[in-house]
C-alpha atoms as a PDB file:
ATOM      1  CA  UNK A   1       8.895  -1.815  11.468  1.00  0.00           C
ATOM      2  CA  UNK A   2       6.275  -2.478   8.998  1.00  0.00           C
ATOM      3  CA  UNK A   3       4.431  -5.602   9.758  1.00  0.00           C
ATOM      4  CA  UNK A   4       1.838  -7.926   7.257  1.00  0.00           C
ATOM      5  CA  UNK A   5      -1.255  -8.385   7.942  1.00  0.00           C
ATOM      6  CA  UNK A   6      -2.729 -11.625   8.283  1.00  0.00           C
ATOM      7  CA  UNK A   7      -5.796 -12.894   6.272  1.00  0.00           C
ATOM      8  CA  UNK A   8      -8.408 -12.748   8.760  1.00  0.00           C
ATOM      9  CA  UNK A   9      -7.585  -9.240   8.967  1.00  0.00           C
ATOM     10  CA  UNK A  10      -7.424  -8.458   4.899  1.00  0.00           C
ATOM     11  CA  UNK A  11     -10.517 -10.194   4.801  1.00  0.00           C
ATOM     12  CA  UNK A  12     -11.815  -7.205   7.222  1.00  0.00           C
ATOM     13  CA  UNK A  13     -10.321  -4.696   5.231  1.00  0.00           C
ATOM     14  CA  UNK A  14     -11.707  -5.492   1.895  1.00  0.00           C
ATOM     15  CA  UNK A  15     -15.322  -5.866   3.469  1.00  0.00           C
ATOM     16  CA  UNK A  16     -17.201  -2.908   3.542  1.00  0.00           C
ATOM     17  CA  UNK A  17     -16.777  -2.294   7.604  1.00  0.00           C
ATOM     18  CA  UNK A  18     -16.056   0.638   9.656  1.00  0.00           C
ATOM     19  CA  UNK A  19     -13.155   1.371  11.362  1.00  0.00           C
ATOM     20  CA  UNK A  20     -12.494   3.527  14.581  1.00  0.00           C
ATOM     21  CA  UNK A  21      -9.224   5.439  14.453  1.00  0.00           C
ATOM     22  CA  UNK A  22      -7.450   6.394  17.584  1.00  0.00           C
ATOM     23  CA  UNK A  23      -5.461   9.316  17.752  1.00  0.00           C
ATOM     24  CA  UNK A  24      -3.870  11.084  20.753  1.00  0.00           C
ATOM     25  CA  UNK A  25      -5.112  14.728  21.781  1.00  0.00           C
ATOM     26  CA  UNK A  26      -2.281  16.969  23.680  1.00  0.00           C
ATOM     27  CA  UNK A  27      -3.314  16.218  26.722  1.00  0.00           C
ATOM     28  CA  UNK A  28      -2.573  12.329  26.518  1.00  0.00           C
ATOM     29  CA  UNK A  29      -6.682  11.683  26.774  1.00  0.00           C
ATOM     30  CA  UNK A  30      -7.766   9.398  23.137  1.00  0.00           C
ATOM     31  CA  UNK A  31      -9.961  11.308  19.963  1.00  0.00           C
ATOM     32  CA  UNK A  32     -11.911   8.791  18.015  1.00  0.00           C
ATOM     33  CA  UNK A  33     -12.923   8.719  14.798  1.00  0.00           C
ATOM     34  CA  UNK A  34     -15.387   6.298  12.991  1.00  0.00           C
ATOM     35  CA  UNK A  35     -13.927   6.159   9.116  1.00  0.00           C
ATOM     36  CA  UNK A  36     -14.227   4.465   5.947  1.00  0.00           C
ATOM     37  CA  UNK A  37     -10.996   2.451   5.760  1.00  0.00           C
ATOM     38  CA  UNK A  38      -9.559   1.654   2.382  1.00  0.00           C
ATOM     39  CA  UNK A  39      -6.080  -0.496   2.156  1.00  0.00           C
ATOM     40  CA  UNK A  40      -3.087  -0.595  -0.340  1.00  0.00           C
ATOM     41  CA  UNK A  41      -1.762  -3.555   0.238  1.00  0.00           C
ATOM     42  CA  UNK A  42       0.766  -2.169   2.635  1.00  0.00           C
ATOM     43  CA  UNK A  43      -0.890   0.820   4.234  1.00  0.00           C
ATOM     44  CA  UNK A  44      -4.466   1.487   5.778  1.00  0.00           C
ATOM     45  CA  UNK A  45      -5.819   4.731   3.703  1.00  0.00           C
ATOM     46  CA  UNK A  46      -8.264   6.930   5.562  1.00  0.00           C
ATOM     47  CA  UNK A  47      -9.599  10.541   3.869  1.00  0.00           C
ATOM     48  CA  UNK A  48     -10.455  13.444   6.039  1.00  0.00           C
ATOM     49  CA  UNK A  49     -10.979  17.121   6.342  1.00  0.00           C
ATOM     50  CA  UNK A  50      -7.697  18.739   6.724  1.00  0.00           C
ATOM     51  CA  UNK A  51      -9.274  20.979   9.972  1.00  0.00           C
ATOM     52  CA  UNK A  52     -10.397  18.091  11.571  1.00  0.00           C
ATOM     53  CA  UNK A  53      -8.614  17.639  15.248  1.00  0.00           C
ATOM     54  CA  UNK A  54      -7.474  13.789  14.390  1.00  0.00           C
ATOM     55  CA  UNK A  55      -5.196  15.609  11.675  1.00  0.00           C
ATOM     56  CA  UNK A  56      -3.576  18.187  14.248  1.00  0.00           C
ATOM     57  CA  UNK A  57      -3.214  14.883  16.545  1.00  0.00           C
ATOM     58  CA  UNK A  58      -1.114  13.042  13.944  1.00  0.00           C
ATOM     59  CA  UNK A  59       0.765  15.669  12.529  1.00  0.00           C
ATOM     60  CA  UNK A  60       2.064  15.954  17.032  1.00  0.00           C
ATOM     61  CA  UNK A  61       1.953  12.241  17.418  1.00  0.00           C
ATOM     62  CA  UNK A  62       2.070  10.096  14.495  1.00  0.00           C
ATOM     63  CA  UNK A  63       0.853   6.690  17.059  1.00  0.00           C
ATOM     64  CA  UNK A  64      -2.542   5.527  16.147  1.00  0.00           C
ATOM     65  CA  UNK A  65      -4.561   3.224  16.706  1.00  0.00           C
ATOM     66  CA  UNK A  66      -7.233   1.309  14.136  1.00  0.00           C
ATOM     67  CA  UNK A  67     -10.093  -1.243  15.304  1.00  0.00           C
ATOM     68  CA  UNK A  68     -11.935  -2.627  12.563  1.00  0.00           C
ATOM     69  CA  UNK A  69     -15.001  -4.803  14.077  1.00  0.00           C
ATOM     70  CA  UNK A  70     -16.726  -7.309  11.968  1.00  0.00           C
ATOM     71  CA  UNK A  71     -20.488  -6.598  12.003  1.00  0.00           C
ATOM     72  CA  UNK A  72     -21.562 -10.104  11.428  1.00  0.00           C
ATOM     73  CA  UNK A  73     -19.245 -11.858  14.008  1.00  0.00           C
ATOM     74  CA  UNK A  74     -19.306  -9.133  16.713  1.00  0.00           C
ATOM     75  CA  UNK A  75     -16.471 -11.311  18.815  1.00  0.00           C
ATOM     76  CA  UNK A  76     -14.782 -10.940  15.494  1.00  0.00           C
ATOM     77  CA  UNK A  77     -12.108  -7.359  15.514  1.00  0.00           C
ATOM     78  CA  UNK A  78      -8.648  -6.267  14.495  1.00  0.00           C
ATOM     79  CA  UNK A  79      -6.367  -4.058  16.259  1.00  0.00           C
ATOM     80  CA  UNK A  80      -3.759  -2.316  14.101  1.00  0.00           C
ATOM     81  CA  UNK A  81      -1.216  -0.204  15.694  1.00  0.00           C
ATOM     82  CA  UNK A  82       1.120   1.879  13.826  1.00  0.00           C
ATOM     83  CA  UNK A  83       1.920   5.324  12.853  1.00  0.00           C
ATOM     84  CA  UNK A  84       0.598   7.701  10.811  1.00  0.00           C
ATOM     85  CA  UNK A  85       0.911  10.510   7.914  1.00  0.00           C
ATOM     86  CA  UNK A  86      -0.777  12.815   6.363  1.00  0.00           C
ATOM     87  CA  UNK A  87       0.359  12.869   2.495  1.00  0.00           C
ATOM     88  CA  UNK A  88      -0.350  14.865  -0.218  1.00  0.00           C
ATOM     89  CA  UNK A  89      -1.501  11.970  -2.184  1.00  0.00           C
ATOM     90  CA  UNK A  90      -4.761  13.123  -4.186  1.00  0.00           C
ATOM     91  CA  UNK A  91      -8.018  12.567  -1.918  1.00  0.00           C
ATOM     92  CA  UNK A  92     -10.641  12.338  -4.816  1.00  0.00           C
ATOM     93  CA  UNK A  93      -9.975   8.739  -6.270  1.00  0.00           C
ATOM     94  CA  UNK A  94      -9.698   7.080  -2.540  1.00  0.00           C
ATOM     95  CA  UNK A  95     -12.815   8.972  -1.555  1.00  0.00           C
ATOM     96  CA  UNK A  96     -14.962   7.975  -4.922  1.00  0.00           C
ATOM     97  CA  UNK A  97     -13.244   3.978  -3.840  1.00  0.00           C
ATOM     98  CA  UNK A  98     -14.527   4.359  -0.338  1.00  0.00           C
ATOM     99  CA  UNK A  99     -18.031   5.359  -1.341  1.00  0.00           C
ATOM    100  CA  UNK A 100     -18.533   2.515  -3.726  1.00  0.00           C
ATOM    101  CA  UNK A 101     -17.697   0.447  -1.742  1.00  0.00           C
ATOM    102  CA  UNK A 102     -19.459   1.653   1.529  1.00  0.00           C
ATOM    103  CA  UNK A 103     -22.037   3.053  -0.087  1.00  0.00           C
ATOM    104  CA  UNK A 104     -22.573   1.238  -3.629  1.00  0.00           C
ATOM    105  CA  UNK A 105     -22.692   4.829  -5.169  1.00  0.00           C
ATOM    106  CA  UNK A 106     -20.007   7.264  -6.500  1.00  0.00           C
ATOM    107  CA  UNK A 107     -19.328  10.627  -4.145  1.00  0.00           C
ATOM    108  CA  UNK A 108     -21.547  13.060  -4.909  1.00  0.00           C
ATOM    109  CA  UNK A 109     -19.987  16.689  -4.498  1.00  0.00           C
ATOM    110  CA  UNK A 110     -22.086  18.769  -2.859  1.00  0.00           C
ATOM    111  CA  UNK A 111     -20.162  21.692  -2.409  1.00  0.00           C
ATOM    112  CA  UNK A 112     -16.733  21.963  -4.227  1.00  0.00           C
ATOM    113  CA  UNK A 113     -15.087  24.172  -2.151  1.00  0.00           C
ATOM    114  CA  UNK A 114     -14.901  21.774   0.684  1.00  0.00           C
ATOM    115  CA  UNK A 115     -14.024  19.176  -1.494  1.00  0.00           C
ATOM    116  CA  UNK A 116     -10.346  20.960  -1.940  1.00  0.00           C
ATOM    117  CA  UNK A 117     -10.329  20.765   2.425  1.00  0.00           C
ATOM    118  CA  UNK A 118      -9.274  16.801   1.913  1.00  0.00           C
ATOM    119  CA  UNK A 119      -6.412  14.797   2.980  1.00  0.00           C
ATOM    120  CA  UNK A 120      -5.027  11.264   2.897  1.00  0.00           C
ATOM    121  CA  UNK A 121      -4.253   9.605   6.349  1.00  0.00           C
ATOM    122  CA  UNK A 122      -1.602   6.355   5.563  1.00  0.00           C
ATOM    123  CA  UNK A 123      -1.315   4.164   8.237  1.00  0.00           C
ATOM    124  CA  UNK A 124       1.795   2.331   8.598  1.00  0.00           C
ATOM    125  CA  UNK A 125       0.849  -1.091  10.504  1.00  0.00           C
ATOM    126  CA  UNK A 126       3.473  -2.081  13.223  1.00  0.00           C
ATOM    127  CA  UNK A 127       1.668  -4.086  15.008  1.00  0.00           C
ATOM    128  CA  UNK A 128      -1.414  -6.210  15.236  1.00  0.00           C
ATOM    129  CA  UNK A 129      -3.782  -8.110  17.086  1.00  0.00           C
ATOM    130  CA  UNK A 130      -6.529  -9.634  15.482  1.00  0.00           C
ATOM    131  CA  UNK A 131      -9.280 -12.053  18.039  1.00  0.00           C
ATOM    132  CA  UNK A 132     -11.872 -14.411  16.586  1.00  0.00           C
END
């Protein structure tokens, strides 16, 4: 069950701030990831090397977990739970959005064949907690 996000926490997500993703390895212990976090309205949007080990996690276990901490009010975090996918949606346009924003700059390619390696993470929220 999809669940909306409250203000406090859409206020976090359209800030500039990092978010850790959670994702389950095969033996049950937790994989995190620090990511640029980028959100549709409906979904949390993460990009990502297709090889990387937090893909293999989801693609077993779709159950993640997202903290996004506020940098300025350090008591200040969200917790989204919820389930994740790994689409086909095109990675270029959410990873040139992601950059501006984090960055204040476009992505710069540096070598295109990597660039080709990317993949969209959507994150489902089913659950949240936000404190502060």
């Amino acid at each position: 069950m999809t669940v909306r996000l409250g203000v406090e926490v859409r206020e976090l997500l359209e800030r500039p701030e990092f978010a850790v993703l959670a994702t389950a390895e095969g033996d049950g212990s937790v994989q995190l990831s620090v990511m640029w976090v980028g959100w549709d309205g409906e979904d949390l949007l993460m990009a990502t090397k297709a090889g990387r080990r937090k893909v293999a996690n989801i693609r077993r276990d779709p159950r993640v977990t997202v903290l996004l901490h506020d940098r300025a009010a350090p008591a200040r975090y969200a917790e989204i739970r919820g389930r994740a996918r790994v689409t086909d949606q095109d990675p270029h346009a959410l990873v040139d959005e992601l950059a501006r924003r984090y960055t204040g700059a476009a992505h710069v390619v540096t070598d295109p064949d990597q660039e080709d390696d990317r993949v969209v993470l959507r994150i489902t929220p089913e659950r949240v907690r936000h404190i502060g």
